[in-house]
C-alpha atoms as a PDB file:
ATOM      1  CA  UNK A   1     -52.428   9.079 -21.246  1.00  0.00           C
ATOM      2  CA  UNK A   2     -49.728  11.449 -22.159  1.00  0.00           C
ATOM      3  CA  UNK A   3     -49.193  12.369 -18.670  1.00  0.00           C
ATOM      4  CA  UNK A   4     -48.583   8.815 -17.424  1.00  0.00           C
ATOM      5  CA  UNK A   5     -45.969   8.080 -20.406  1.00  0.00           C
ATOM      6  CA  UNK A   6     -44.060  11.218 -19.040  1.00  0.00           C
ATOM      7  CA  UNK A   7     -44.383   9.725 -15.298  1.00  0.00           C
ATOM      8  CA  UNK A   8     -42.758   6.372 -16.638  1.00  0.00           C
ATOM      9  CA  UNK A   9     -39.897   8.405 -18.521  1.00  0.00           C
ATOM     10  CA  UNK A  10     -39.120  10.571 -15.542  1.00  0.00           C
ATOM     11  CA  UNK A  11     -38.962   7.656 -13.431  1.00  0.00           C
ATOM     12  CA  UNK A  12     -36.741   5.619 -15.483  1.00  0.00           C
ATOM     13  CA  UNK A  13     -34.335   8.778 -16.229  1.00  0.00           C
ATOM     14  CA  UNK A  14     -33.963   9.301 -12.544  1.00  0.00           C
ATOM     15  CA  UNK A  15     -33.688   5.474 -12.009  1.00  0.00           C
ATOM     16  CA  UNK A  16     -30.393   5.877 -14.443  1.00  0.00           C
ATOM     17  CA  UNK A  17     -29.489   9.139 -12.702  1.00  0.00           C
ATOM     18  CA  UNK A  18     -29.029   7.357  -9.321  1.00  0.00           C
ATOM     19  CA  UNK A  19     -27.426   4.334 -10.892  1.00  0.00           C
ATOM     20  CA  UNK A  20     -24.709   6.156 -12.868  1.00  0.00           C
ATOM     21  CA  UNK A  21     -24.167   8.027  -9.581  1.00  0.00           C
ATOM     22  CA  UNK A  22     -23.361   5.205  -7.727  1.00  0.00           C
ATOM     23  CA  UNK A  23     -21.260   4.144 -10.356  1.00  0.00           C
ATOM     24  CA  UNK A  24     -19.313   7.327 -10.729  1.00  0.00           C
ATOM     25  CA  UNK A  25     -19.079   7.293  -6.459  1.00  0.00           C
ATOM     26  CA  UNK A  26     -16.928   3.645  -6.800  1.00  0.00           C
ATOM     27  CA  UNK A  27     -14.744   5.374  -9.189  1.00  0.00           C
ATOM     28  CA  UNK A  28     -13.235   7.957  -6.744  1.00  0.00           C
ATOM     29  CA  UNK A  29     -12.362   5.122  -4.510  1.00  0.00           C
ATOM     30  CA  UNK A  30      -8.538   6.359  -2.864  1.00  0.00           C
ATOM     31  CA  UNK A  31      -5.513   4.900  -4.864  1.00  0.00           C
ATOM     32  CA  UNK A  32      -4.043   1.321  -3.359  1.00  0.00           C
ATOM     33  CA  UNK A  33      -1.418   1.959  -0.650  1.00  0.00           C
ATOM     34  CA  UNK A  34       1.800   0.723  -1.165  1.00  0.00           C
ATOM     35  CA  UNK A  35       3.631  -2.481   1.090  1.00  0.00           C
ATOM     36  CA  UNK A  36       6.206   0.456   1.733  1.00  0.00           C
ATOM     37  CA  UNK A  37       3.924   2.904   3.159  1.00  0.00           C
ATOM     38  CA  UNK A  38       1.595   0.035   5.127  1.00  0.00           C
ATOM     39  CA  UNK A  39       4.915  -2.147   6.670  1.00  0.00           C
ATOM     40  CA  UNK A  40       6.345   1.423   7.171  1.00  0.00           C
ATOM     41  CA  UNK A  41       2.982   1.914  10.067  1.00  0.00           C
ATOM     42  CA  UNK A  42       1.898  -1.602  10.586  1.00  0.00           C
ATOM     43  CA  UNK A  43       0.753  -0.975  14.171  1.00  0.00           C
ATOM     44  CA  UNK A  44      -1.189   1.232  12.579  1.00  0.00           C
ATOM     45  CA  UNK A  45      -2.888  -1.324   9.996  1.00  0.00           C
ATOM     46  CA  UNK A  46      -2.910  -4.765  12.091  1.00  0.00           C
ATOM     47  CA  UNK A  47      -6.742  -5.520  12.348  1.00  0.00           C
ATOM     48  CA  UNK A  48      -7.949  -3.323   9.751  1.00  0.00           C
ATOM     49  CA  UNK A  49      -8.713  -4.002   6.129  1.00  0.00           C
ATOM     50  CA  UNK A  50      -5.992  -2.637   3.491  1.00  0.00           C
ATOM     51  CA  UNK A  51      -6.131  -2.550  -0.153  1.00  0.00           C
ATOM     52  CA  UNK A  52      -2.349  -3.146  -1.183  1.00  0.00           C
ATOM     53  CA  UNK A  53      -0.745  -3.164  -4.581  1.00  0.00           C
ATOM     54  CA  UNK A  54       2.775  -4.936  -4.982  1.00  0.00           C
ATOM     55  CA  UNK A  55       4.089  -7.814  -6.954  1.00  0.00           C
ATOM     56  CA  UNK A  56       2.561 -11.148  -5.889  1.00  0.00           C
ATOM     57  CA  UNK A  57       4.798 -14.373  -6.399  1.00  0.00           C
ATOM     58  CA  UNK A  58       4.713 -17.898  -5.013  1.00  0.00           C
ATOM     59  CA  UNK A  59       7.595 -20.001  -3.259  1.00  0.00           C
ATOM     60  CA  UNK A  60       6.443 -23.697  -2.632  1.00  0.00           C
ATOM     61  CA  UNK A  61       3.120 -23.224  -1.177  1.00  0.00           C
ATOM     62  CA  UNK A  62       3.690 -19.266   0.274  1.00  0.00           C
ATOM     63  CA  UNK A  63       2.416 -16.830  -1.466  1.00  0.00           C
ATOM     64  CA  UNK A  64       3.470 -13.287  -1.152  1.00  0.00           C
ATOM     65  CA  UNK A  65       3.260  -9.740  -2.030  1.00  0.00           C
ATOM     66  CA  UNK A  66       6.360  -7.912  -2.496  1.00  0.00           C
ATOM     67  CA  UNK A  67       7.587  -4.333  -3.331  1.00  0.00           C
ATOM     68  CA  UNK A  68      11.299  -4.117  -4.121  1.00  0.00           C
ATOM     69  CA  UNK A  69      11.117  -0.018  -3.045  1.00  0.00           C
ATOM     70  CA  UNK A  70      11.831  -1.104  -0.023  1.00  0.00           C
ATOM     71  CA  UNK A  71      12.212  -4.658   0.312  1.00  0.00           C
ATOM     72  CA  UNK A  72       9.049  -5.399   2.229  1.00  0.00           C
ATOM     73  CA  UNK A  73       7.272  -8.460   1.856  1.00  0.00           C
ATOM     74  CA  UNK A  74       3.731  -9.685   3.051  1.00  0.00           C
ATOM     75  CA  UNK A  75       2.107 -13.078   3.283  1.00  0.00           C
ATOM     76  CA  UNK A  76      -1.023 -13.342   1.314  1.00  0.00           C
ATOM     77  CA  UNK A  77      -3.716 -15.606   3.375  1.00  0.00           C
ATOM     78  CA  UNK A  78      -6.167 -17.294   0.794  1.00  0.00           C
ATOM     79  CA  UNK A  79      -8.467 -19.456   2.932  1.00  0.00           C
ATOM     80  CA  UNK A  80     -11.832 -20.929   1.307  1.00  0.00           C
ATOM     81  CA  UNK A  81     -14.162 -18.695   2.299  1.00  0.00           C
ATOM     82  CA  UNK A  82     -11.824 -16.522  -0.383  1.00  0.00           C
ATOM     83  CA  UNK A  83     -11.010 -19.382  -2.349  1.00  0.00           C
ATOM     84  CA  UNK A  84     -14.736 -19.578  -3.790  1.00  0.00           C
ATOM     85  CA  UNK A  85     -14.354 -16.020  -5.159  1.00  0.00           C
ATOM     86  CA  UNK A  86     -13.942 -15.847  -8.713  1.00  0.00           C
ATOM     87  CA  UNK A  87     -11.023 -12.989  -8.261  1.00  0.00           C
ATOM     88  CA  UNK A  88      -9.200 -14.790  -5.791  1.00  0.00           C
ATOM     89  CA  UNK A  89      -9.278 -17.944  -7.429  1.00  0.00           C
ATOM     90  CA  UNK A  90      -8.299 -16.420 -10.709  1.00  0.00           C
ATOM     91  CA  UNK A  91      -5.158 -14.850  -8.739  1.00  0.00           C
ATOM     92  CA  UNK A  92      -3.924 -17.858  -7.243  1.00  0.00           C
ATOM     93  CA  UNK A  93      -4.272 -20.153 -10.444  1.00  0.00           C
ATOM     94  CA  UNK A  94      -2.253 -17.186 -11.949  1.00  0.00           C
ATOM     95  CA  UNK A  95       0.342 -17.063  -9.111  1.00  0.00           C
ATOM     96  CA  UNK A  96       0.437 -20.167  -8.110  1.00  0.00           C
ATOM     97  CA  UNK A  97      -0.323 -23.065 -10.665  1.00  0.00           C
ATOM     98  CA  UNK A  98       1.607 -21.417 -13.029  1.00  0.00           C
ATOM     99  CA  UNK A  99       4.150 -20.082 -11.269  1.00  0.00           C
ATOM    100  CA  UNK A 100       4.236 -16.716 -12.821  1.00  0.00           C
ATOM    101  CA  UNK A 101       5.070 -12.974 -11.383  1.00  0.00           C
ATOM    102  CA  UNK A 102       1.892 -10.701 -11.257  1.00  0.00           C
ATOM    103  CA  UNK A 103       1.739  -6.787  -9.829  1.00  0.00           C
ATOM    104  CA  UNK A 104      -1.944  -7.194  -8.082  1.00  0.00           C
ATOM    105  CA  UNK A 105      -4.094  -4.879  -5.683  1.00  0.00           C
ATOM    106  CA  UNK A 106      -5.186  -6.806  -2.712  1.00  0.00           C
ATOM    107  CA  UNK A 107      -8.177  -6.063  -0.008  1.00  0.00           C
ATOM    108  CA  UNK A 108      -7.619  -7.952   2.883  1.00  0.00           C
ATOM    109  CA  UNK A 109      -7.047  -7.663   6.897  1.00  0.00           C
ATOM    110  CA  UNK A 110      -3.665  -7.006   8.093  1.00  0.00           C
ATOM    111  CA  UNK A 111      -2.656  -9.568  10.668  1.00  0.00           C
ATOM    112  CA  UNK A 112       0.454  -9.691  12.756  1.00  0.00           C
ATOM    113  CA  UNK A 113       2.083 -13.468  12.396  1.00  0.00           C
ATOM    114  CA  UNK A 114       4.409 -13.520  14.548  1.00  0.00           C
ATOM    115  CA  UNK A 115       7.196 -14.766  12.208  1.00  0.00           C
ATOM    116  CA  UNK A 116      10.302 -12.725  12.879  1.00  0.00           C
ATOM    117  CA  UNK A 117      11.204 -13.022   8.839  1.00  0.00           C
ATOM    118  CA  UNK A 118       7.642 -12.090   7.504  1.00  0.00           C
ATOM    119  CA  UNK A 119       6.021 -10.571  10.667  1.00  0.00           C
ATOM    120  CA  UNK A 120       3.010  -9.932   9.068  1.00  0.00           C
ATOM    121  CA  UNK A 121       0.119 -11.378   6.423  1.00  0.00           C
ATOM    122  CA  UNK A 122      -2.841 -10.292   4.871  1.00  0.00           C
ATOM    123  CA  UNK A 123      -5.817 -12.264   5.068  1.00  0.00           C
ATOM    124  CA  UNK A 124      -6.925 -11.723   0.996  1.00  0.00           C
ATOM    125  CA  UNK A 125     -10.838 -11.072   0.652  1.00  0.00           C
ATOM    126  CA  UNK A 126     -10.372  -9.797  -3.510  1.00  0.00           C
ATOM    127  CA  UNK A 127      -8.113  -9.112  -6.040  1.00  0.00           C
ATOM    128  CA  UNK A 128      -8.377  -6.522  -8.623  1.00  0.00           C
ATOM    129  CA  UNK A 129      -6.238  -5.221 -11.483  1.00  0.00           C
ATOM    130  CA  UNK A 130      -3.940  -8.782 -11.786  1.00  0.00           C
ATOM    131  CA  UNK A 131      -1.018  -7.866 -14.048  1.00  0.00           C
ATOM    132  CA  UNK A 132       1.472 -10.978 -14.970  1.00  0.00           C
ATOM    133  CA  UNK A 133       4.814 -10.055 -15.232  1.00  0.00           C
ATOM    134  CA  UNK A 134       7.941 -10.785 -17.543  1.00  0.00           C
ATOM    135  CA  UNK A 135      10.118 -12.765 -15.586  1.00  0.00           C
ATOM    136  CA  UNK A 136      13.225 -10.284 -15.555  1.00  0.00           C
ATOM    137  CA  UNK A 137      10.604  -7.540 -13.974  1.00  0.00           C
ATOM    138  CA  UNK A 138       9.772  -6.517 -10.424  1.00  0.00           C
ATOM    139  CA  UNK A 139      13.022  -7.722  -8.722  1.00  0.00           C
END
């Protein structure tokens, strides 16, 4: 009897090993690139999936993320595949109904628009680490 208690407790202790190794895996994920550093290569983004941080704001119904380093700006695609996402919808209530400033990482695909003023969008899939912002901040 003893013998099959230990089997249980070994099995759950390495059933909690492997989880909080997983866990600890996600947490060396690379930092968040900047809209500098992506707009700076974008033929070497378009088609791939980034994961962006900048400050996300909303004219009329355009949404964008911004980073006043260099003046770069993105157009943030929310579509309704995305829109069902508890993240994403969270974001755009934030940036959008209420109109306020946020600094937000995005993970999306990079997409060429063709728009000579904002030549290029990302198609949003999630949004982490939303942030609203003071209205004098972020440019």
């Amino acid at each position: 009897m003893n013998a099959i208690v230990f089997v249980r407790a070994a099995g759950a202790a390495a059933m909690l090993l492997l989880a909080a190794g997983g866990a600890a895996a996600r947490s060396d994920e690379p930092p968040p690139d900047t809209i500098c550093t992506v707009l700076g290569t974008a033929a070497r983004y378009v088609g791939t999936t980034v994961t962006v941080r900048g400050i996300a704001t909303t004219e009329g119904k355009v949404t964008m993320l911004t980073d006043a380093q260099c003046k770069g700006a993105v157009n943030l695609s929310m579509d309704d595949a995305a829109g069902r996402k508890r993240d994403v919808v969270s974001f755009r209530r934030t940036v959008s109904e209420k109109g306020v400033r946020a600094d937000a990482t995005i993970f999306g695909r990079f997409e060429a628009t063709g728009d000579a003023r904002v030549p290029y969008a990302i198609d949003v899939y999630s949004v982490r680490d939303v942030n609203e912002l003071p209205a004098a901040e972020g440019g």
